[in-house]
PDB file of N, CA and C in Angstrom:
ATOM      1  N   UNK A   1      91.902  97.545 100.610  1.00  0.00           N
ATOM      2  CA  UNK A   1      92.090  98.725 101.406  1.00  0.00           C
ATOM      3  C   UNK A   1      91.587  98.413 102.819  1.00  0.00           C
ATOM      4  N   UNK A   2      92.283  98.688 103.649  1.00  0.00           N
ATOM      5  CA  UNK A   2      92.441  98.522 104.738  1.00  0.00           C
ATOM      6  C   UNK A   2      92.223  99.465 106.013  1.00  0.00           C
ATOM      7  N   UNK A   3      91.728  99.715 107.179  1.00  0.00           N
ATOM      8  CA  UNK A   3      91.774 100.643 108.295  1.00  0.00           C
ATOM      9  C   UNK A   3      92.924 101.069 108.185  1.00  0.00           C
ATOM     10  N   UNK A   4      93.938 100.365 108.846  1.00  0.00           N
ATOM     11  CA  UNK A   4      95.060 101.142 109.012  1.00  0.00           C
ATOM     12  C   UNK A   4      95.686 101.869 107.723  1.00  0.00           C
ATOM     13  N   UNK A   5      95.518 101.565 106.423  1.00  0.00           N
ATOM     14  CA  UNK A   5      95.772 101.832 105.058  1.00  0.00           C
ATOM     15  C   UNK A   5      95.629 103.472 105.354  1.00  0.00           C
ATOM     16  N   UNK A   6      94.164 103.428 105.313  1.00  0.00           N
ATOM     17  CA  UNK A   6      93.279 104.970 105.495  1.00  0.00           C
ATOM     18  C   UNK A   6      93.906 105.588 106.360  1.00  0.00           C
ATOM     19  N   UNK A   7      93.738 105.085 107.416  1.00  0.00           N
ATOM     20  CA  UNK A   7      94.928 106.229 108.467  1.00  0.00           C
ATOM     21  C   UNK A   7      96.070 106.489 108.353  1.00  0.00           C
ATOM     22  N   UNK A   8      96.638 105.812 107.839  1.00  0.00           N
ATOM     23  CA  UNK A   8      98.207 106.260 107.387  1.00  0.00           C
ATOM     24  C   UNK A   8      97.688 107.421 106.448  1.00  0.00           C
ATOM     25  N   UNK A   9      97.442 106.858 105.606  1.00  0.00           N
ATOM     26  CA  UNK A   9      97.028 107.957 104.258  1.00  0.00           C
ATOM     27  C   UNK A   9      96.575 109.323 104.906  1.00  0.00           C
ATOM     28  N   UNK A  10      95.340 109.745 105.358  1.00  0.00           N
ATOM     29  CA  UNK A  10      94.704 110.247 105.819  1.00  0.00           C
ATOM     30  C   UNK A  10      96.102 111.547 106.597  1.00  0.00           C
ATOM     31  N   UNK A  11      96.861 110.731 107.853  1.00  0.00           N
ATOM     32  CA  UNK A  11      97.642 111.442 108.610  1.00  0.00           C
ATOM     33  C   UNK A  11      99.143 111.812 107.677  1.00  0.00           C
ATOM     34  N   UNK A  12      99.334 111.404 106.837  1.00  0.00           N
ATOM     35  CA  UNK A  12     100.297 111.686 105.321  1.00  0.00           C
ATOM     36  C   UNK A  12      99.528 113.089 104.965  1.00  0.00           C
ATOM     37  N   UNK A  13      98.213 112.684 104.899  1.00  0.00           N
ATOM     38  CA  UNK A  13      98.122 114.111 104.026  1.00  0.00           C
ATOM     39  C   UNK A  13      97.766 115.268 104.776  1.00  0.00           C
ATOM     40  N   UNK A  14      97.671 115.188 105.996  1.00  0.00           N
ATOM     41  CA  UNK A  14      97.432 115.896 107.237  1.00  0.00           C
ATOM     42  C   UNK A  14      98.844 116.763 107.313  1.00  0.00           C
ATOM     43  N   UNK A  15      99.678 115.936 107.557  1.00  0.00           N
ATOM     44  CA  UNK A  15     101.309 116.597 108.287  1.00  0.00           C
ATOM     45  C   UNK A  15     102.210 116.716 106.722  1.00  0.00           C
ATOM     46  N   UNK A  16     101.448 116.083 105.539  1.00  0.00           N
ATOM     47  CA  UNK A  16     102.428 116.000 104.450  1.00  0.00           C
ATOM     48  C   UNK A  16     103.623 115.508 104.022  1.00  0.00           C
ATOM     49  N   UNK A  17     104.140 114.595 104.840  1.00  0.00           N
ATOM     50  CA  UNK A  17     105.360 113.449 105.179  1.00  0.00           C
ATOM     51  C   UNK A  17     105.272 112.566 105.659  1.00  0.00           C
ATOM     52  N   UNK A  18     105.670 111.825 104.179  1.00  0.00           N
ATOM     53  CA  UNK A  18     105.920 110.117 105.563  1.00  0.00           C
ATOM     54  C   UNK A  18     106.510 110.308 106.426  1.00  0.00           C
ATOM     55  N   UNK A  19     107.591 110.530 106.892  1.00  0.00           N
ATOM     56  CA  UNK A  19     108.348 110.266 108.114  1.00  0.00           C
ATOM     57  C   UNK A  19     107.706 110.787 109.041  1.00  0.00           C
ATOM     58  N   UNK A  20     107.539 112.061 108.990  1.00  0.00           N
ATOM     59  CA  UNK A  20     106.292 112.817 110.317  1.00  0.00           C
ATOM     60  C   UNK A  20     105.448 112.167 110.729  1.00  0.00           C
ATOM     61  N   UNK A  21     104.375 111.569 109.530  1.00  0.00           N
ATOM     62  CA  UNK A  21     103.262 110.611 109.659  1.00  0.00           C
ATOM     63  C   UNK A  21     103.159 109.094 110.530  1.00  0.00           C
ATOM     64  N   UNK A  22     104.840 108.771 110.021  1.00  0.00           N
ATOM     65  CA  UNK A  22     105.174 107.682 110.707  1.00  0.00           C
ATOM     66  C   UNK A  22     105.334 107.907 112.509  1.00  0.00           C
ATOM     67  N   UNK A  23     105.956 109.166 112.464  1.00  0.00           N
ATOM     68  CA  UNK A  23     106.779 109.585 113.716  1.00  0.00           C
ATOM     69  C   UNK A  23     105.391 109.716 114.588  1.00  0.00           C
ATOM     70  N   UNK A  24     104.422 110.421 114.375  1.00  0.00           N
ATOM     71  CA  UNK A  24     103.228 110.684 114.602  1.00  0.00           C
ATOM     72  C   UNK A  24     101.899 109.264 115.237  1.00  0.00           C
ATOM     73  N   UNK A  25     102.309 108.209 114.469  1.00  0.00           N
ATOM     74  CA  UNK A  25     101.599 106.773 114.127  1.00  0.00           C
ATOM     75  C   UNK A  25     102.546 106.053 114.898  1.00  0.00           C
ATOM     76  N   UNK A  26     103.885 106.139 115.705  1.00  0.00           N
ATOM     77  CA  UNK A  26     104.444 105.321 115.641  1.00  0.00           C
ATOM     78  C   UNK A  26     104.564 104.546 115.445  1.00  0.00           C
ATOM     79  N   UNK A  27     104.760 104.320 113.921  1.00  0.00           N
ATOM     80  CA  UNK A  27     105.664 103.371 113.194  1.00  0.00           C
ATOM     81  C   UNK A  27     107.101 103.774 112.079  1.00  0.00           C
ATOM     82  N   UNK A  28     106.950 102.473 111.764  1.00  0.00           N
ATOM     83  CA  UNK A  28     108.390 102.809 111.100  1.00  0.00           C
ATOM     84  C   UNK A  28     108.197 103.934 109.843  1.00  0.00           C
ATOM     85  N   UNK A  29     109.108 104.866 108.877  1.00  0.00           N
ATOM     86  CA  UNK A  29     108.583 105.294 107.648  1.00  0.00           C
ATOM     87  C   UNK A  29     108.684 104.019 106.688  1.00  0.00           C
ATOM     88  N   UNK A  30     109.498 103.183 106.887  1.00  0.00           N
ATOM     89  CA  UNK A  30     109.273 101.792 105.891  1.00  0.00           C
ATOM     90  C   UNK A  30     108.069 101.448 105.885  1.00  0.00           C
ATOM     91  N   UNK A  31     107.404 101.101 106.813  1.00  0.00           N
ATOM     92  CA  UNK A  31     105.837 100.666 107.550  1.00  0.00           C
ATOM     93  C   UNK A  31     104.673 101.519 106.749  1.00  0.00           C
ATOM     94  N   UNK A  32     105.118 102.883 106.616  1.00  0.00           N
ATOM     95  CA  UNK A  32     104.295 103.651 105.817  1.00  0.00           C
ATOM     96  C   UNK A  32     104.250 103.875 104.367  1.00  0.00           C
ATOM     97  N   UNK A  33     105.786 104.272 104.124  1.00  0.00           N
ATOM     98  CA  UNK A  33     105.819 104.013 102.460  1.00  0.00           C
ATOM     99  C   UNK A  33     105.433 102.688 101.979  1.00  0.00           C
ATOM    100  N   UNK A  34     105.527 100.987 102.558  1.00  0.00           N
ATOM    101  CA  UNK A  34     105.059  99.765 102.295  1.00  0.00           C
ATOM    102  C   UNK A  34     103.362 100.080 102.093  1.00  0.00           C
ATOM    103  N   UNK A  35     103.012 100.663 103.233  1.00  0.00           N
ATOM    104  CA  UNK A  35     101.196 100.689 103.294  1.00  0.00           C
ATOM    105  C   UNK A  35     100.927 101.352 101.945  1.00  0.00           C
ATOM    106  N   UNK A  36     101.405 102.319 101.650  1.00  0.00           N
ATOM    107  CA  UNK A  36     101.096 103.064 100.611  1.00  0.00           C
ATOM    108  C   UNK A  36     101.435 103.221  99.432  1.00  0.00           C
ATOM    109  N   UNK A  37     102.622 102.179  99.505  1.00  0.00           N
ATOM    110  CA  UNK A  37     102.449 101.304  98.168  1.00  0.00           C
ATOM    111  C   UNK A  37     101.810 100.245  97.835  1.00  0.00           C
ATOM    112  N   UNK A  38     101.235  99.544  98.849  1.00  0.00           N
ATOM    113  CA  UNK A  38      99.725  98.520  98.821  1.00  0.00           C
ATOM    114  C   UNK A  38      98.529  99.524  98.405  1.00  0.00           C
ATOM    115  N   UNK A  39      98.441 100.215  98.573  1.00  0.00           N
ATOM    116  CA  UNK A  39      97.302 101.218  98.702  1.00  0.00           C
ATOM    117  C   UNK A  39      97.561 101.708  97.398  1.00  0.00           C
ATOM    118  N   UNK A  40      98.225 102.051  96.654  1.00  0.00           N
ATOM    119  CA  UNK A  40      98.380 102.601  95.047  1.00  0.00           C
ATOM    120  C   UNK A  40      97.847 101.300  94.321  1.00  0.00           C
ATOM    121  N   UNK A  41      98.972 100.023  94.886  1.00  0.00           N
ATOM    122  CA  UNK A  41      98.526  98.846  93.536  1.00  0.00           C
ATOM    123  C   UNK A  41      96.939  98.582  93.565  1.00  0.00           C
ATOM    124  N   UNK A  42      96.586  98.931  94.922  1.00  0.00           N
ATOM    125  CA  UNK A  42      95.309  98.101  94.761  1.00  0.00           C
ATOM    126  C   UNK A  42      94.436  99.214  93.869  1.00  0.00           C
ATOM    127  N   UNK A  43      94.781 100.438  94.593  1.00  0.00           N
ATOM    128  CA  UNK A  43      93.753 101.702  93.351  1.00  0.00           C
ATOM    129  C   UNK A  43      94.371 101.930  92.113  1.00  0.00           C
ATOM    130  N   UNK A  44      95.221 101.164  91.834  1.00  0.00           N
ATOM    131  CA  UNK A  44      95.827 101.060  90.328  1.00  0.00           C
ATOM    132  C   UNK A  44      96.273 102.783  89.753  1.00  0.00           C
ATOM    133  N   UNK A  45      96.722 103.401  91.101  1.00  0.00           N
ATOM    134  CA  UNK A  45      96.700 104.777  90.609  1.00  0.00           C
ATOM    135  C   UNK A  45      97.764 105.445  91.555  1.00  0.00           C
ATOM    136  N   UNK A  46      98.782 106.287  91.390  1.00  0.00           N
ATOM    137  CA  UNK A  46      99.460 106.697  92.560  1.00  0.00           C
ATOM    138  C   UNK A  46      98.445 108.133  93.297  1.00  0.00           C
ATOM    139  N   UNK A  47      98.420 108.180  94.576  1.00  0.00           N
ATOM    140  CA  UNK A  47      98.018 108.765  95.259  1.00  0.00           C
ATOM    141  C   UNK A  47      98.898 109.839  95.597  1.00  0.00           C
ATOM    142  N   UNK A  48     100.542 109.752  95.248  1.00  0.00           N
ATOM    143  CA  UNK A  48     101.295 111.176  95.826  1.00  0.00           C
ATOM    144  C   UNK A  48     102.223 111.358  94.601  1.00  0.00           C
ATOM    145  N   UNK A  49     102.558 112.695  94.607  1.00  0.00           N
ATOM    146  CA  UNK A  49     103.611 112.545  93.898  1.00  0.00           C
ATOM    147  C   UNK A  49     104.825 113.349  94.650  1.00  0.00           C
ATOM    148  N   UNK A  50     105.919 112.898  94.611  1.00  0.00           N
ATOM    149  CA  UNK A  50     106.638 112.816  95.357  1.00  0.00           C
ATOM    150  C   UNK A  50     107.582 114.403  94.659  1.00  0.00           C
ATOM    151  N   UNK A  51     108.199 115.203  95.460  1.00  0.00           N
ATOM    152  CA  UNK A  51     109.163 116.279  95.069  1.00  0.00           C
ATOM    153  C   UNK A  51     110.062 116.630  95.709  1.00  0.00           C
ATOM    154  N   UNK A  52     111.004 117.391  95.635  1.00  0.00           N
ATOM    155  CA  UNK A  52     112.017 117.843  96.019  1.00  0.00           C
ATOM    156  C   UNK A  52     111.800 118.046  97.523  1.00  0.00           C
ATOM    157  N   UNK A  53     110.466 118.999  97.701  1.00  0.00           N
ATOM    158  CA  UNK A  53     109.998 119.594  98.762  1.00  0.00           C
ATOM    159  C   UNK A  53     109.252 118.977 100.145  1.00  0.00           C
ATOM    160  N   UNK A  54     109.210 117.649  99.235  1.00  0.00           N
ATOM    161  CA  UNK A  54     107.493 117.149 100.255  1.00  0.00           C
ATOM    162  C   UNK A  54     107.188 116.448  99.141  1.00  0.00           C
ATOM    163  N   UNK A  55     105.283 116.349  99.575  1.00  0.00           N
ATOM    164  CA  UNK A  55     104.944 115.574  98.659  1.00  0.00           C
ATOM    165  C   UNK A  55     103.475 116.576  98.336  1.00  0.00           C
ATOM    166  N   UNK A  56     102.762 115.980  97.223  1.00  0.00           N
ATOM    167  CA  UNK A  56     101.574 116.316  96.907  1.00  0.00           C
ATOM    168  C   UNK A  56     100.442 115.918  96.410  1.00  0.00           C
ATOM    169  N   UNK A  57      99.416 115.753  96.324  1.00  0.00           N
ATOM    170  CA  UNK A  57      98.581 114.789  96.435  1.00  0.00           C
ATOM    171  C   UNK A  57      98.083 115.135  95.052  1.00  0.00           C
ATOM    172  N   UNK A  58      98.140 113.780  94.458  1.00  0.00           N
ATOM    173  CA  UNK A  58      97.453 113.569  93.433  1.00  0.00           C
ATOM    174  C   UNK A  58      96.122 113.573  92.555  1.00  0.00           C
ATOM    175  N   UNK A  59      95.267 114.043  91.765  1.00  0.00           N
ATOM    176  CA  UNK A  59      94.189 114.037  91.409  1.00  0.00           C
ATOM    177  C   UNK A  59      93.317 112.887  92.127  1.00  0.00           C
ATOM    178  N   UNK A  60      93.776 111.775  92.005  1.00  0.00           N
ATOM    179  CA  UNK A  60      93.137 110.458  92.609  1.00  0.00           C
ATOM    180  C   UNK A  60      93.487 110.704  94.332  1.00  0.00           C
ATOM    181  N   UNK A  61      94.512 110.884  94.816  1.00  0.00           N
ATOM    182  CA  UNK A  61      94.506 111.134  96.524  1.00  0.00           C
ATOM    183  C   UNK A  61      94.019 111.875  97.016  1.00  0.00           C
ATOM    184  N   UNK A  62      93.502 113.405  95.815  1.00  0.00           N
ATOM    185  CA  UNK A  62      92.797 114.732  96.847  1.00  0.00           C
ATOM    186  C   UNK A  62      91.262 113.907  97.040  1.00  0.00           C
ATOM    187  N   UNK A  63      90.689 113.390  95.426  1.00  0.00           N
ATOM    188  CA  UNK A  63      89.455 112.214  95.364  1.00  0.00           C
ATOM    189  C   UNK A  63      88.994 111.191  97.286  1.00  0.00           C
ATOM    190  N   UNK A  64      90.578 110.669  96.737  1.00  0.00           N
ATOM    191  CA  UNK A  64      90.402 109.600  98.003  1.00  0.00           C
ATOM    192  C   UNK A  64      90.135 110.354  99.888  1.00  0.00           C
ATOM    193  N   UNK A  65      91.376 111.093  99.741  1.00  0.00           N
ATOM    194  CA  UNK A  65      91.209 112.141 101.264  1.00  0.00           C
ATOM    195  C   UNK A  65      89.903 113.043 101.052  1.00  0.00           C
ATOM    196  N   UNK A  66      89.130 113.263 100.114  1.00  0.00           N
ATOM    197  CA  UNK A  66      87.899 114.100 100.646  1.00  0.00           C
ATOM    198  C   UNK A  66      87.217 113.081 101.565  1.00  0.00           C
ATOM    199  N   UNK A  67      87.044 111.853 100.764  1.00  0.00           N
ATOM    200  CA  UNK A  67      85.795 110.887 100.943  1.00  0.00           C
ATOM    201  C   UNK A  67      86.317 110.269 102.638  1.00  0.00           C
ATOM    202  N   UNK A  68      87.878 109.979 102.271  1.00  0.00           N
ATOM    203  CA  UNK A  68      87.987 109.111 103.680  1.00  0.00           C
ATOM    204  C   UNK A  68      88.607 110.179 105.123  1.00  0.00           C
ATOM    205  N   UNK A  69      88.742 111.028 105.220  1.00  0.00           N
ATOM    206  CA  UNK A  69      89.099 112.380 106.462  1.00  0.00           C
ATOM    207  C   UNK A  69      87.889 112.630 106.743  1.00  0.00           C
ATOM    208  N   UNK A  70      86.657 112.929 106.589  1.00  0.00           N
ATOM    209  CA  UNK A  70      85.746 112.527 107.872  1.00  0.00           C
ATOM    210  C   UNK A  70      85.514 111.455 108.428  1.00  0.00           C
ATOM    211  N   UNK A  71      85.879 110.011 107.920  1.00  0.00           N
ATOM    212  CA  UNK A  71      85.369 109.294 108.628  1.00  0.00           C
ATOM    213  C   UNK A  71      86.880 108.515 109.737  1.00  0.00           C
ATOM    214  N   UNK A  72      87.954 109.146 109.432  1.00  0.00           N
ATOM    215  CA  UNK A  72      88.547 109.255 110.351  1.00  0.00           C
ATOM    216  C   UNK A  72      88.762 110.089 111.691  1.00  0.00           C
TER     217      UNK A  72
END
């Protein structure tokens, strides 16, 4: 896990979309969905789950965004 990992993540669960997040970070949404699929294998756990609507954060991602959104 990585700085930039966390901030992606972090601004995902802020605006609630990759693409926003990306648009926001300027970078690509490839750039972001890639980070954050590094970021699942390594926590061996998915962090979003993905819906019709958006997305929503997972038991393990609400875990992860308490601990890491202050120190961003």
């Amino acid at each position: 896990m990585d700085y930039k990992q966390m901030e992606y993540f972090v601004k995902i669960c802020q605006v609630r979309s990759f693409s926003a997040a990306a648009r926001e970070l300027y970078v690509t949404p490839q750039g972001i969905s890639k980070s954050m699929d590094k970021l699942e294998r390594e926590l061996g756990a998915p962090l979003f789950a993905r819906t019709r609507t958006g997305i929503e954060l997972t038991a393990m991602g609400q875990e992860l965004y308490k601990h890491a959104q202050p120190h961003l």
